[in-house]
C-alpha atoms as a PDB file:
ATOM      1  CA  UNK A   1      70.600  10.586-101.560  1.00  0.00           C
ATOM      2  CA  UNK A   2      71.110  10.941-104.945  1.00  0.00           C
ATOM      3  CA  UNK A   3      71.102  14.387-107.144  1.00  0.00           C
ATOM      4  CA  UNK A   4      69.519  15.191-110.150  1.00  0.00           C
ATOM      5  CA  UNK A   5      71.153  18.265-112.210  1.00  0.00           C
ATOM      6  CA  UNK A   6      68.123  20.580-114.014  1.00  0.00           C
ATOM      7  CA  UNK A   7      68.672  22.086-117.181  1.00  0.00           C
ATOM      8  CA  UNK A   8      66.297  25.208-117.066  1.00  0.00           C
ATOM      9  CA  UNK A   9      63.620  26.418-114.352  1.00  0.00           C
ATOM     10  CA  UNK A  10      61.893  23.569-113.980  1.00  0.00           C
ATOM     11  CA  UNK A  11      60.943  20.228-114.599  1.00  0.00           C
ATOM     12  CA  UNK A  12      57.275  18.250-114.147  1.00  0.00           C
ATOM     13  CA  UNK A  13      57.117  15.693-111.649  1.00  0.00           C
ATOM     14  CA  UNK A  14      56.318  13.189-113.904  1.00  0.00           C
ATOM     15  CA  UNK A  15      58.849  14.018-116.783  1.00  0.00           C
ATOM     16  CA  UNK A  16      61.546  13.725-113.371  1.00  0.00           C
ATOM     17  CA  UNK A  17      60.351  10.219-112.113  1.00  0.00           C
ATOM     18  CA  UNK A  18      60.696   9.175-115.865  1.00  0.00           C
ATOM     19  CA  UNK A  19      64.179  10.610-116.013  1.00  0.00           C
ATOM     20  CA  UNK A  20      65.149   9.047-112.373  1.00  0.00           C
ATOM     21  CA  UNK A  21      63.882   5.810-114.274  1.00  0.00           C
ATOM     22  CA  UNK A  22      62.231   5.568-110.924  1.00  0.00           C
ATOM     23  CA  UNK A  23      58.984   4.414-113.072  1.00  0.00           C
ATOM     24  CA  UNK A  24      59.072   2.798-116.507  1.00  0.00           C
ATOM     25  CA  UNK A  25      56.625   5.240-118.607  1.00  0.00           C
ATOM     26  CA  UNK A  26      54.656   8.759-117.740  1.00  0.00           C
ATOM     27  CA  UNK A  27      50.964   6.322-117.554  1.00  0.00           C
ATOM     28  CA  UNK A  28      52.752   4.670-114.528  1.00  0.00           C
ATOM     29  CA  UNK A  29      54.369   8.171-112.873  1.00  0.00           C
ATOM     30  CA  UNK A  30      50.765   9.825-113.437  1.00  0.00           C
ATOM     31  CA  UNK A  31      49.363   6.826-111.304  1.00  0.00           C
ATOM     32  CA  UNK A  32      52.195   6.702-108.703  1.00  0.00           C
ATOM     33  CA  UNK A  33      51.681  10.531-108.042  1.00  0.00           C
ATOM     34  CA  UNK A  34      47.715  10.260-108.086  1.00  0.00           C
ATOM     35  CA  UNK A  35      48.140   7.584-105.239  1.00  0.00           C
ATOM     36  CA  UNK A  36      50.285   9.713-103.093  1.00  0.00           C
ATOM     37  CA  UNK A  37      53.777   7.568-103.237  1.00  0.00           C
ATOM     38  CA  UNK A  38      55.596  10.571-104.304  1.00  0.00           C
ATOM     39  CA  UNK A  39      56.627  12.845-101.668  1.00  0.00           C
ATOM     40  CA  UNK A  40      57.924  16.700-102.828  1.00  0.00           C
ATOM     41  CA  UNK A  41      59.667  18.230-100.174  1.00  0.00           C
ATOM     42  CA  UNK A  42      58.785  15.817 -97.244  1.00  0.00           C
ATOM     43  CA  UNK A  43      54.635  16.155 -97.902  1.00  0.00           C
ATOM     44  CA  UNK A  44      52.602  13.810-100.333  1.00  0.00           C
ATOM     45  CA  UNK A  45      51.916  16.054-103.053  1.00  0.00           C
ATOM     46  CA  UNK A  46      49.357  14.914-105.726  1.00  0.00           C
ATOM     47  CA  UNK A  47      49.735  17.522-108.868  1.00  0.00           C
ATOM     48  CA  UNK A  48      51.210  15.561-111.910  1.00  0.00           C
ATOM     49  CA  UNK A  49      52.237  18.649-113.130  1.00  0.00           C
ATOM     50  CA  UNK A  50      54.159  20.228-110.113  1.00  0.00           C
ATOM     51  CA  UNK A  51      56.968  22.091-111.594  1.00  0.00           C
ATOM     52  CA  UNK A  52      60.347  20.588-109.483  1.00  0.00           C
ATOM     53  CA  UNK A  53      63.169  23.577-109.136  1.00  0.00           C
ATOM     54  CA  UNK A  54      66.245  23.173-107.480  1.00  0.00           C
ATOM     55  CA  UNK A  55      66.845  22.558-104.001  1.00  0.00           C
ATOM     56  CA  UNK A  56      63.513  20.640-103.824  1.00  0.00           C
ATOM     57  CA  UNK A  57      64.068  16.895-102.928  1.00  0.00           C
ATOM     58  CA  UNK A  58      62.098  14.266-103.507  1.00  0.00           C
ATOM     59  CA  UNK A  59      60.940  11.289-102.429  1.00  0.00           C
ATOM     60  CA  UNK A  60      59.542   7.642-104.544  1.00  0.00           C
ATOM     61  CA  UNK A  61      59.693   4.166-102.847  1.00  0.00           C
ATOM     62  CA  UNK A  62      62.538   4.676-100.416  1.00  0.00           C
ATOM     63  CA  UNK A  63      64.710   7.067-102.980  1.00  0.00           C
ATOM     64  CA  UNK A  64      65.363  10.219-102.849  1.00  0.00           C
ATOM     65  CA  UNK A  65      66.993  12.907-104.536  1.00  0.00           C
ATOM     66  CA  UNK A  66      68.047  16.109-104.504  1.00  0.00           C
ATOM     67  CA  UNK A  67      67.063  18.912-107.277  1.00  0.00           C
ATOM     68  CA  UNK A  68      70.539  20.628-108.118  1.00  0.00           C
END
């Protein structure tokens, strides 16, 4: 599992999966999410928006990571 250091409270889903370069632009991380292939904290979770805080993990395609 990889980690992912946040700078601040919080980060948006999608801004993460574009950091992760899990996904190539926020159009495709919108979609991904909307189809429930991102998992936040072990449960499909379908808010574009969700605000990611440390200690969550998440999951995208067989990666995951760790919020730190």
């Amino acid at each position: 599992m990889q980690t992912f250091t946040l700078e601040g409270e919080f980060i948006p889903m999608i801004q993460l999966l574009k950091a992760l370069s899990w996904v190539e632009h926020g159009g495709m991380a919108q979609r991904v999410v909307e189809e429930g292939l991102v998992k936040y904290n072990g449960v499909v979770d379908l808010r574009k928006r969700l605000k990611v805080r440390k200690g969550d993990v998440v999951e995208f395609e067989g990666l995951k990571v760790q919020i730190v």
